[in-house]
Protein backbone atom coordinates (compact mmCIF):
# COMPACT_ATOMS: atom_id res chain seq x y z
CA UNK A 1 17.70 12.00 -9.16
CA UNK A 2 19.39 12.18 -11.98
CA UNK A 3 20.67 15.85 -12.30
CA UNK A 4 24.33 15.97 -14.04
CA UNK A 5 26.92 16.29 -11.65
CA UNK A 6 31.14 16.11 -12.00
CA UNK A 7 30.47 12.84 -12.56
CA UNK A 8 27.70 12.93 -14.98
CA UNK A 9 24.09 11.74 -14.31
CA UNK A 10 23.44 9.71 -11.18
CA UNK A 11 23.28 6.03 -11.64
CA UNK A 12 20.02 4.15 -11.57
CA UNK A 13 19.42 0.34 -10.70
CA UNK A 14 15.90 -1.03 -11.12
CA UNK A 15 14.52 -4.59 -10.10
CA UNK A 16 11.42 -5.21 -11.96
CA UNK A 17 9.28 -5.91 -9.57
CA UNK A 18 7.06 -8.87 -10.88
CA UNK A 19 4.83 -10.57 -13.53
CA UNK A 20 1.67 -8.68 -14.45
CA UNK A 21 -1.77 -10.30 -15.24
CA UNK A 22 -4.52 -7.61 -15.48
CA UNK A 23 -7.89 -8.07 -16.53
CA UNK A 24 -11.06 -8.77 -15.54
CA UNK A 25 -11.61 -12.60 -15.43
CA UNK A 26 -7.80 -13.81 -14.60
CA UNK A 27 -8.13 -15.40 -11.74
CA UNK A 28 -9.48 -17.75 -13.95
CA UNK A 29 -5.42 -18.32 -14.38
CA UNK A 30 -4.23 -18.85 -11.20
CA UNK A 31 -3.43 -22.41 -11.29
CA UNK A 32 -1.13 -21.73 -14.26
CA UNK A 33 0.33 -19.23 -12.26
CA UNK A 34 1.15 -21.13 -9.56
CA UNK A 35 2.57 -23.85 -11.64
CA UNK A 36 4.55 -20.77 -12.88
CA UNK A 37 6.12 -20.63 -9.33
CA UNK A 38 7.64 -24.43 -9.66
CA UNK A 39 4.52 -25.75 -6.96
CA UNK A 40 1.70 -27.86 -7.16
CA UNK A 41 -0.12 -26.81 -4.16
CA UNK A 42 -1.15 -24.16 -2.53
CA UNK A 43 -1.39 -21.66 1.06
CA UNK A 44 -3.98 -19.56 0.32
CA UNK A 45 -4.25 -16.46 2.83
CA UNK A 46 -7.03 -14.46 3.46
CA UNK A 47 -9.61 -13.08 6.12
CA UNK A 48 -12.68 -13.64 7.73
CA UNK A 49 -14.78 -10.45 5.43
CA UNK A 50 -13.34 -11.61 2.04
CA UNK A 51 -14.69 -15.60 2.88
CA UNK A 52 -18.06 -14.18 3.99
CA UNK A 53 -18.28 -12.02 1.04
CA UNK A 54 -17.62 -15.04 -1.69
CA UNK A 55 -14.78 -13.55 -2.61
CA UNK A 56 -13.00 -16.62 -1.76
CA UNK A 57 -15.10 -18.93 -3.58
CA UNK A 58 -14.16 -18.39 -6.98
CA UNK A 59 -9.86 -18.99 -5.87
CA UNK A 60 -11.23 -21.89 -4.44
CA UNK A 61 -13.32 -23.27 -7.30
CA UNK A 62 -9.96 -22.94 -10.15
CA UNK A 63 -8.22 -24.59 -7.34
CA UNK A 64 -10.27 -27.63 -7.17
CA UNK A 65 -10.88 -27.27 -10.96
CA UNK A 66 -6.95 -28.03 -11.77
CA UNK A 67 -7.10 -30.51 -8.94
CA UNK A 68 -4.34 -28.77 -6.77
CA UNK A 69 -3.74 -29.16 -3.16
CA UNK A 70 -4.49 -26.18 -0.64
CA UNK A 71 -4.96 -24.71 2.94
CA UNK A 72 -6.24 -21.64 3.65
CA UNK A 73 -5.82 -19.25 6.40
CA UNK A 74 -8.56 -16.91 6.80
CA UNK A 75 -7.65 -15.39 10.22
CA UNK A 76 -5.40 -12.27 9.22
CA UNK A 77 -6.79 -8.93 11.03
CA UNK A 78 -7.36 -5.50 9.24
CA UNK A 79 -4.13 -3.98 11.10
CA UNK A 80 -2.15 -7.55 11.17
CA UNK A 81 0.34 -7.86 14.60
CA UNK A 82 3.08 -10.05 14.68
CA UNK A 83 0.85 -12.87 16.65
CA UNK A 84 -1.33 -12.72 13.85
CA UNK A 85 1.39 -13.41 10.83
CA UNK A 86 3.39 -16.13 13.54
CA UNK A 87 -0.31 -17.96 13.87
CA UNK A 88 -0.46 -18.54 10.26
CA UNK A 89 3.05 -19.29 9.74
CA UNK A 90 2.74 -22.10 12.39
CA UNK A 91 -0.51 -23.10 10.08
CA UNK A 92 1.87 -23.09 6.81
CA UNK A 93 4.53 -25.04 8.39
CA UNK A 94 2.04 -27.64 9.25
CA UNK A 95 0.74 -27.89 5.50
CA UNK A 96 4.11 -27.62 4.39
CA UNK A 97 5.74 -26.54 0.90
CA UNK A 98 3.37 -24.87 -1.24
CA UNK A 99 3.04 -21.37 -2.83
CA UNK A 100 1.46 -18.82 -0.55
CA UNK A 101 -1.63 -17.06 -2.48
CA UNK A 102 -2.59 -13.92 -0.90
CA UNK A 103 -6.19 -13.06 -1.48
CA UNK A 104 -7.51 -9.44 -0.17
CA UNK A 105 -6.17 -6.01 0.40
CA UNK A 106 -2.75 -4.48 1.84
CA UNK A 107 -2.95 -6.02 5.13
CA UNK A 108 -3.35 -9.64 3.84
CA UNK A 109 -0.83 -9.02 1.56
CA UNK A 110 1.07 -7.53 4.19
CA UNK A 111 0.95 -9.99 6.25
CA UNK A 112 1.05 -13.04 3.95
CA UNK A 113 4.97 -11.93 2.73
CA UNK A 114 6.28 -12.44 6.87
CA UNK A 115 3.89 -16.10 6.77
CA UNK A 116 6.30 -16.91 4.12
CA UNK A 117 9.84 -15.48 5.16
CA UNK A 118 8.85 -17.01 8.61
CA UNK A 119 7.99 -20.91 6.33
CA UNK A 120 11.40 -20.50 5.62
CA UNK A 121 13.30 -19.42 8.58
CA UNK A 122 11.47 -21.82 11.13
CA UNK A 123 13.24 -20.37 14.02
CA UNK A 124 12.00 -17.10 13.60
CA UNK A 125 9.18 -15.21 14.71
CA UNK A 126 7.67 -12.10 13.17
CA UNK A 127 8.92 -9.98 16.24
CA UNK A 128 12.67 -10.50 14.57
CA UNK A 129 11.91 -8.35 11.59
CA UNK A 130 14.69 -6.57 11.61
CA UNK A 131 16.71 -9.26 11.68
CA UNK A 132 15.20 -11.08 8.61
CA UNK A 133 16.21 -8.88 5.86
CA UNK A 134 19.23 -11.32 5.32
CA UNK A 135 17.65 -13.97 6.47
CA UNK A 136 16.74 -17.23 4.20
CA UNK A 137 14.24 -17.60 1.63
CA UNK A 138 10.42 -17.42 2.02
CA UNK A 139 8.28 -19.41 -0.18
CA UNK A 140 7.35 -17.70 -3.56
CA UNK A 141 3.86 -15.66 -3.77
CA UNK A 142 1.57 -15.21 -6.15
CA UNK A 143 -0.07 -11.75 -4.90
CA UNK A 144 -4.20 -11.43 -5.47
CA UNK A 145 -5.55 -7.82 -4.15
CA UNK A 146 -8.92 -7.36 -3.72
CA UNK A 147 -8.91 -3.82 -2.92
CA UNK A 148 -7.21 -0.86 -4.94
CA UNK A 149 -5.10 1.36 -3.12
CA UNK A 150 -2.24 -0.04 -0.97
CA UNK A 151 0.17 -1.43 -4.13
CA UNK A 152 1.41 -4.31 -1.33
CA UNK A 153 1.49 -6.48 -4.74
CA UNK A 154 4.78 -4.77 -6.05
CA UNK A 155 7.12 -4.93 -3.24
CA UNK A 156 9.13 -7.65 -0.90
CA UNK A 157 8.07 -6.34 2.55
CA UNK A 158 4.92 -6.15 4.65
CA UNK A 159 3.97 -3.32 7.34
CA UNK A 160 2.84 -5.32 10.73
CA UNK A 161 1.72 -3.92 14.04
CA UNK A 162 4.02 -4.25 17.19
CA UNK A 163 1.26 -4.29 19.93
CA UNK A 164 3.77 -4.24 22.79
CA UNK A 165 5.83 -1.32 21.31
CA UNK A 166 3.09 0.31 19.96
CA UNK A 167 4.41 0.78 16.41
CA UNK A 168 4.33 -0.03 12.84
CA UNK A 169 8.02 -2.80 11.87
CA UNK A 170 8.40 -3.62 8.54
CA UNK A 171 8.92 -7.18 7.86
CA UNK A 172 10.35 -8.62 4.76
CA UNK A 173 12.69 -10.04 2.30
CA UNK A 174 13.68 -9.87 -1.36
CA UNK A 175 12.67 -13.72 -1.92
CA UNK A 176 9.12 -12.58 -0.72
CA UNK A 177 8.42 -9.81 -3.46
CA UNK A 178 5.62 -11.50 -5.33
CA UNK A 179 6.35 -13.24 -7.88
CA UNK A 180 3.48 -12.55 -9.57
CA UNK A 181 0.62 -10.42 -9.21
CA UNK A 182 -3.01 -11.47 -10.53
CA UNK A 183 -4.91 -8.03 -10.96
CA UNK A 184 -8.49 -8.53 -11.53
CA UNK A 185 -10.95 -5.53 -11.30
CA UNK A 186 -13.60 -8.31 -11.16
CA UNK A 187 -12.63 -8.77 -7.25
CA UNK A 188 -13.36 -5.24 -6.37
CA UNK A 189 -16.54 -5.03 -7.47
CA UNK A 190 -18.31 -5.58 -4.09
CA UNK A 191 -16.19 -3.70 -2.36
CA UNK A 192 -18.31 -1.34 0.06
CA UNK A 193 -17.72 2.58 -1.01
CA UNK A 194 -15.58 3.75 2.54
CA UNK A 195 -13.33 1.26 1.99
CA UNK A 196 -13.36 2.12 -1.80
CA UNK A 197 -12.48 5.74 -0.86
CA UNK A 198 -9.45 4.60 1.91
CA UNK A 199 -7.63 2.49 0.08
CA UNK A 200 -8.11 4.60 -3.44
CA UNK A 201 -6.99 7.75 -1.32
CA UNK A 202 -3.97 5.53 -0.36
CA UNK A 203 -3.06 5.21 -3.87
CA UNK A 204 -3.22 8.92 -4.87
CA UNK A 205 -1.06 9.46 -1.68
CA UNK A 206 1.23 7.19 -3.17
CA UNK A 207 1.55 8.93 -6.18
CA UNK A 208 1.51 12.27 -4.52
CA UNK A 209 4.09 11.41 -2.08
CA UNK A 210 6.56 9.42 -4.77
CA UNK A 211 6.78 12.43 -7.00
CA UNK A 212 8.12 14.83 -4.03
CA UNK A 213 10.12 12.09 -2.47
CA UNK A 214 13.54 13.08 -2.44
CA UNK A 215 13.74 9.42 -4.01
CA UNK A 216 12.41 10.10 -7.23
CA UNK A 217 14.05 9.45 -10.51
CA UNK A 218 12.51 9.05 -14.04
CA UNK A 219 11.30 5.95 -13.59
CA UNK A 220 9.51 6.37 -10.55
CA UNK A 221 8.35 9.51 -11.41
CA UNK A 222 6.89 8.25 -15.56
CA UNK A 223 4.96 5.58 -13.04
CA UNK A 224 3.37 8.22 -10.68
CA UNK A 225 2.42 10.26 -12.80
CA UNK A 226 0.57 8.13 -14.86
CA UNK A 227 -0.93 6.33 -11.30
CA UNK A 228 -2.25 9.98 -10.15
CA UNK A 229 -4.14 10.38 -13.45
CA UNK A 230 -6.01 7.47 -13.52
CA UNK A 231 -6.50 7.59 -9.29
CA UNK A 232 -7.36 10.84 -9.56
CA UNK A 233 -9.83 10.15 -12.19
CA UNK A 234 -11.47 6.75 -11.41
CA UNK A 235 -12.27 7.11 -7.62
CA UNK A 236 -14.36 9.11 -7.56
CA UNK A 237 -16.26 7.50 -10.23
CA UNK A 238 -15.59 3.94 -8.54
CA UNK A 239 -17.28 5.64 -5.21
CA UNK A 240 -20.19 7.05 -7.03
CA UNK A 241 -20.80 3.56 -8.95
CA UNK A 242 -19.31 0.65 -7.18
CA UNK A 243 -20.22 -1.45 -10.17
CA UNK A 244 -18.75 0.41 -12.65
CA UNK A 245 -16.17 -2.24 -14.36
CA UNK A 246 -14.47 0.36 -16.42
CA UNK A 247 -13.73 2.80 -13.31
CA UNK A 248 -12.81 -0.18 -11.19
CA UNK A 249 -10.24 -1.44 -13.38
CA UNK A 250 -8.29 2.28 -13.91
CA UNK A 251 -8.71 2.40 -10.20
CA UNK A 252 -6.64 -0.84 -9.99
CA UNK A 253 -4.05 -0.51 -12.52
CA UNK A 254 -4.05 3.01 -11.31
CA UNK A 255 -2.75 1.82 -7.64
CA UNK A 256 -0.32 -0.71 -9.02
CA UNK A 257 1.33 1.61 -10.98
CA UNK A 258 1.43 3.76 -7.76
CA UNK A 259 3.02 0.97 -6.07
CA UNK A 260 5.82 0.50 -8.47
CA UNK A 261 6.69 3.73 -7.89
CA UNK A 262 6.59 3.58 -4.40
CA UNK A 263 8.80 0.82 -4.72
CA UNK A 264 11.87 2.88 -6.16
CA UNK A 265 11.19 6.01 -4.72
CA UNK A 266 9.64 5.78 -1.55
CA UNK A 267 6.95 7.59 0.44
CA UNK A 268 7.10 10.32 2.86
CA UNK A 269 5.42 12.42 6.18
CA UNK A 270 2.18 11.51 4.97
CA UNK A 271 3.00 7.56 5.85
CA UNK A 272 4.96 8.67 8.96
CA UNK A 273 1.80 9.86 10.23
CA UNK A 274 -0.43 7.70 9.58
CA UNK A 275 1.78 4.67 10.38
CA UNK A 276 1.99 6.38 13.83
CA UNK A 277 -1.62 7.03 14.14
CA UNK A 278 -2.74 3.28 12.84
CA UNK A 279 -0.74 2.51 15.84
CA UNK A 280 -1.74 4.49 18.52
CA UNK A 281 -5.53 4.13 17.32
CA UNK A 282 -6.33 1.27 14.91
CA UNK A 283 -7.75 3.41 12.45
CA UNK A 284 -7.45 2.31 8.71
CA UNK A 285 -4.68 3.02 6.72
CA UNK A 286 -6.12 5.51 4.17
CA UNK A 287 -8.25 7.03 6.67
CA UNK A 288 -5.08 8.25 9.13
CA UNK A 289 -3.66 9.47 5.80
CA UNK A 290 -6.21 11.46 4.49
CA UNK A 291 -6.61 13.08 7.51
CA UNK A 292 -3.24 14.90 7.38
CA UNK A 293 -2.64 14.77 3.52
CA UNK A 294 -3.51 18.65 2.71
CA UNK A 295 -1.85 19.52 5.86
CA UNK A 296 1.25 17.68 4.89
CA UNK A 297 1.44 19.44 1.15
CA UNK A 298 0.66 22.84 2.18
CA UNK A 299 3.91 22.09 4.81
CA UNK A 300 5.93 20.48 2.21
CA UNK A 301 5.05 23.10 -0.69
CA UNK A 302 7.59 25.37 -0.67
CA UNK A 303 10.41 22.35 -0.98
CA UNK A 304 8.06 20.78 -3.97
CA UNK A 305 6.68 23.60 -6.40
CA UNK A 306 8.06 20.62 -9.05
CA UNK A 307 6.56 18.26 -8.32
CA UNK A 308 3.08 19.55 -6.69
CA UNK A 309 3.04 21.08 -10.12
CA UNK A 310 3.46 17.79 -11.80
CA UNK A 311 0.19 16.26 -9.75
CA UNK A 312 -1.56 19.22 -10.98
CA UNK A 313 -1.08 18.19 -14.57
CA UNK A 314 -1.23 14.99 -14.09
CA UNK A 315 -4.88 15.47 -12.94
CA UNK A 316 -5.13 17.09 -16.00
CA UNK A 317 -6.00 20.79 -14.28
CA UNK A 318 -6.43 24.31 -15.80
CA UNK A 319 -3.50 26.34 -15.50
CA UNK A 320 -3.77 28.28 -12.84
CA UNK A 321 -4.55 31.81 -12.89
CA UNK A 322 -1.74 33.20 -10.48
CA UNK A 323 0.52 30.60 -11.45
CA UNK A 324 0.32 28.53 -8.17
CA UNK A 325 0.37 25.33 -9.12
CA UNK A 326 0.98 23.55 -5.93
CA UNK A 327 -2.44 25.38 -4.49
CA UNK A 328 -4.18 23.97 -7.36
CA UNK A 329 -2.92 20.59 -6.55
CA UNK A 330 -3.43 20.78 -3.02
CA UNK A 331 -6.83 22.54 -3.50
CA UNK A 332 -7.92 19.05 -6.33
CA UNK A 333 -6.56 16.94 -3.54
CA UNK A 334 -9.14 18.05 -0.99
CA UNK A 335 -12.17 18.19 -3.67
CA UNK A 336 -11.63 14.89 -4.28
CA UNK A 337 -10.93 13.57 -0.32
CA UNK A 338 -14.28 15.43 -0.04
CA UNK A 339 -15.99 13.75 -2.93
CA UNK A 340 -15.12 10.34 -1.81
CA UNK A 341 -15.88 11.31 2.21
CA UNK A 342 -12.76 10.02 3.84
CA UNK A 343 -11.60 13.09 5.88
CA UNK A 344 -11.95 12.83 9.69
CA UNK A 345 -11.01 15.07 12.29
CA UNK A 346 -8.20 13.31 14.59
CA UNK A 347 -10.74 13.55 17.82
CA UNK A 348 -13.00 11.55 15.88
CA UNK A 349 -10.79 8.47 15.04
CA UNK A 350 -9.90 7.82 18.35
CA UNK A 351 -6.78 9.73 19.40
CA UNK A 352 -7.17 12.15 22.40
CA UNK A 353 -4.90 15.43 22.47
CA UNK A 354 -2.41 14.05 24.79
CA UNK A 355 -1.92 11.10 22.51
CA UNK A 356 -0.58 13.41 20.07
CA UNK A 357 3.45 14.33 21.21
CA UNK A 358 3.57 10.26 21.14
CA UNK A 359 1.99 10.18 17.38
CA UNK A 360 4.50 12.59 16.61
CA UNK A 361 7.08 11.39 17.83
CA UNK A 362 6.47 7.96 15.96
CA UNK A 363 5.98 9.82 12.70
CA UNK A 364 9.33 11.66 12.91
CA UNK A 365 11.31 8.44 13.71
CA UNK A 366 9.20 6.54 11.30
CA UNK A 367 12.05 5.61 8.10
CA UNK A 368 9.52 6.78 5.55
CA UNK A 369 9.92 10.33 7.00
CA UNK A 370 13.44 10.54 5.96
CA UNK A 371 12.37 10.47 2.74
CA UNK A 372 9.80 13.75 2.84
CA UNK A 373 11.13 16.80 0.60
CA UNK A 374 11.66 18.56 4.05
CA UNK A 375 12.54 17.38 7.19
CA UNK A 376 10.36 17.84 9.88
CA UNK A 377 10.90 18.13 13.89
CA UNK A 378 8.45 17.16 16.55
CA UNK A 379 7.33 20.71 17.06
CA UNK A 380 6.37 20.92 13.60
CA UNK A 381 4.58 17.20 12.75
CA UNK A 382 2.63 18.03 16.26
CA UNK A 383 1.06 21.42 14.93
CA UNK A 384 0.13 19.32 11.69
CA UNK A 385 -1.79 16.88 14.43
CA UNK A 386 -2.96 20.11 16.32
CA UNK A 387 -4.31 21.42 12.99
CA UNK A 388 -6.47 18.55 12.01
CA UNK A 389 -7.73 17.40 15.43
């Protein structure tokens, strides 16, 4: 923060994060944009849904239209486990130097930053995350999302899935922070309304959760705010109309500009949770966090009047009439979770009740917890699992 203390205001040092090109039509520019990167070929990584969809195609086609070199990898799961990134790192290695392009949503994009670090640490494997961080550089990456919510596009490290520990490691390095990021409402236009709702809820959590972060400053905050007005206002419009060009592209500037805040503030419970219960269950990202996101404000609320009151307005709401403005916020929060459909009951995405000590357990030792405006124990983060089971 930036309150004035004995030694006047607290220091900030920001890294802009990475080249912006937003509009619909731009991946028309990708060749260009890999040139940008000092390559003349390409790594393209994707999955199986986005190829059968024909969302490929079209990176393909400018490819082959500039006459560049590529490979792609298409085999990256929806919750990506460090087998999954190694297996396309060995393919990378084998098509050698290149840009990596990473084509679809957070998990792609996820996953394609450890191909990368791993390209250029050959000895590693993605089970030595934590040991990368000062490791040597990945090859560059020119960042493509197709979906808007998870803001993977504005940072250097990637969330994978341990499946022998059960838990969420972050992988990553600052050489793998895309160098660029090619945002193109054009891509999102088939995108099927639940997963419109998940990953747009993701972005609003964003927001949400970088304006109470005890992280914030004014930078983070002037992007989070801005991200929760257009979230808040284009999803549910993007859910109602999935061809709605105008409500697609707010959604996905809307989510990038959530992401760079995320960036310098960090996140908070809501991620602890629903890293731990992506874990223990498989479900999607967005959907383990809207199940607990009301449940995590009205627990946070008394530590974040501020900034609960500074969603409220961002979502451009009526003052309220006994003042409360983190109810209101809370209270838009669900209206819109409810508009979109995304709330589930725990029971119903696969957890049983004696999963849940282990869920939270994995959510209070998660690092994003730290970061919540209050600190929460294992008694507590279990009656917020109790409470929406």
């Amino acid at each position: 923060m930036t309150s004035p203390g004995p030694g006047g205001p607290t220091p900030l040092s920001i890294d802009p994060t990475c080249r912006i090109e937003f509009g619909p039509g731009r991946i028309g520019q990708l060749p260009a944009l890999i040139a940008a990167t000092g390559h003349d070929r390409a790594f393209v990584v994707t999955d199986h849904g986005l190829r059968a969809a024909g969302v490929l195609e079209p990176v393909l086609k400018a490819l082959r239209a500039a006459g560049l070199e590529y490979a792609v990898y298409d085999e990256v799961a929806p919750n990506p486990s460090t087998a999954n990134v190694d297996a396309g790192a060995a393919r990378a290695r084998t098509f050698g130097t290149a840009a990596v392009v990473a084509l679809g949503g957070g998990s792609v994009l996820d996953a394609a930053k450890g191909i990368s670090l791993l390209v250029g640490n050959p000895k590693a494997t993605a089970a030595d995350a934590d040991e990368l961080w000062e490791a040597a550089d990945g090859l560059p990456l020119v960042a493509i999302p197709t979906t808007s919510g998870t803001g993977a596009e504005t940072n250097g490290f990637g969330v994978i899935e341990d499946t022998t520990a059960c838990r969420k490691v972050y992988i990553g390095h600052p050489s793998v922070k895309p160098r660029i990021a090619l945002l193109d409402p054009e891509l999102t236009l088939g995108l099927p309304a639940p997963a419109t709702a998940a990953t747009g809820i993701d972005a609003l959590v964003h927001g949400i959760e970088s304006l109470a972060s005890r992280g914030a400053n004014p930078v983070s905050t002037a992007y989070a705010t801005q991200a929760v007005t257009m979230v808040s206002h284009a999803l549910p419009a993007a859910y109602r109309d999935g061809a709605d060009l105008d409500a697609r592209a707010e959604l996905m500037l809307g989510a990038h500009l959530a992401g760079q805040a995320l960036s310098l503030s960090g996140l908070g419970l809501v991620h602890g949770i629903g890293h731990a219960l992506t874990a223990h269950t498989g479900t999607p990202h967005g959907v383990a966090l809207a199940a607990v996101l009301e449940e995590v404000m009205e627990f946070n609320a008394p530590a974040a009047q501020g900034p609960y009151e500074q969603v409220a307005r961002a979502m451009r709401l009526a003052p309220p009439a006994d003042g409360d403005w983190a109810r209101a916020a809370i209270e838009a929060v669900r209206e819109i979770a409810g508009a979109v459909d995304v709330k589930r009951p725990l029971r119903t995405l696969g957890a049983d009740r004696g999963m849940l000590p282990a869920i939270a357990a994995g959510a209070v030792a998660d690092a994003v917890t730290t970061n919540n405006p209050l600190s929460p124990d294992h008694t507590q983060v279990l009656d917020i699992l109790t409470t929406t089971y």
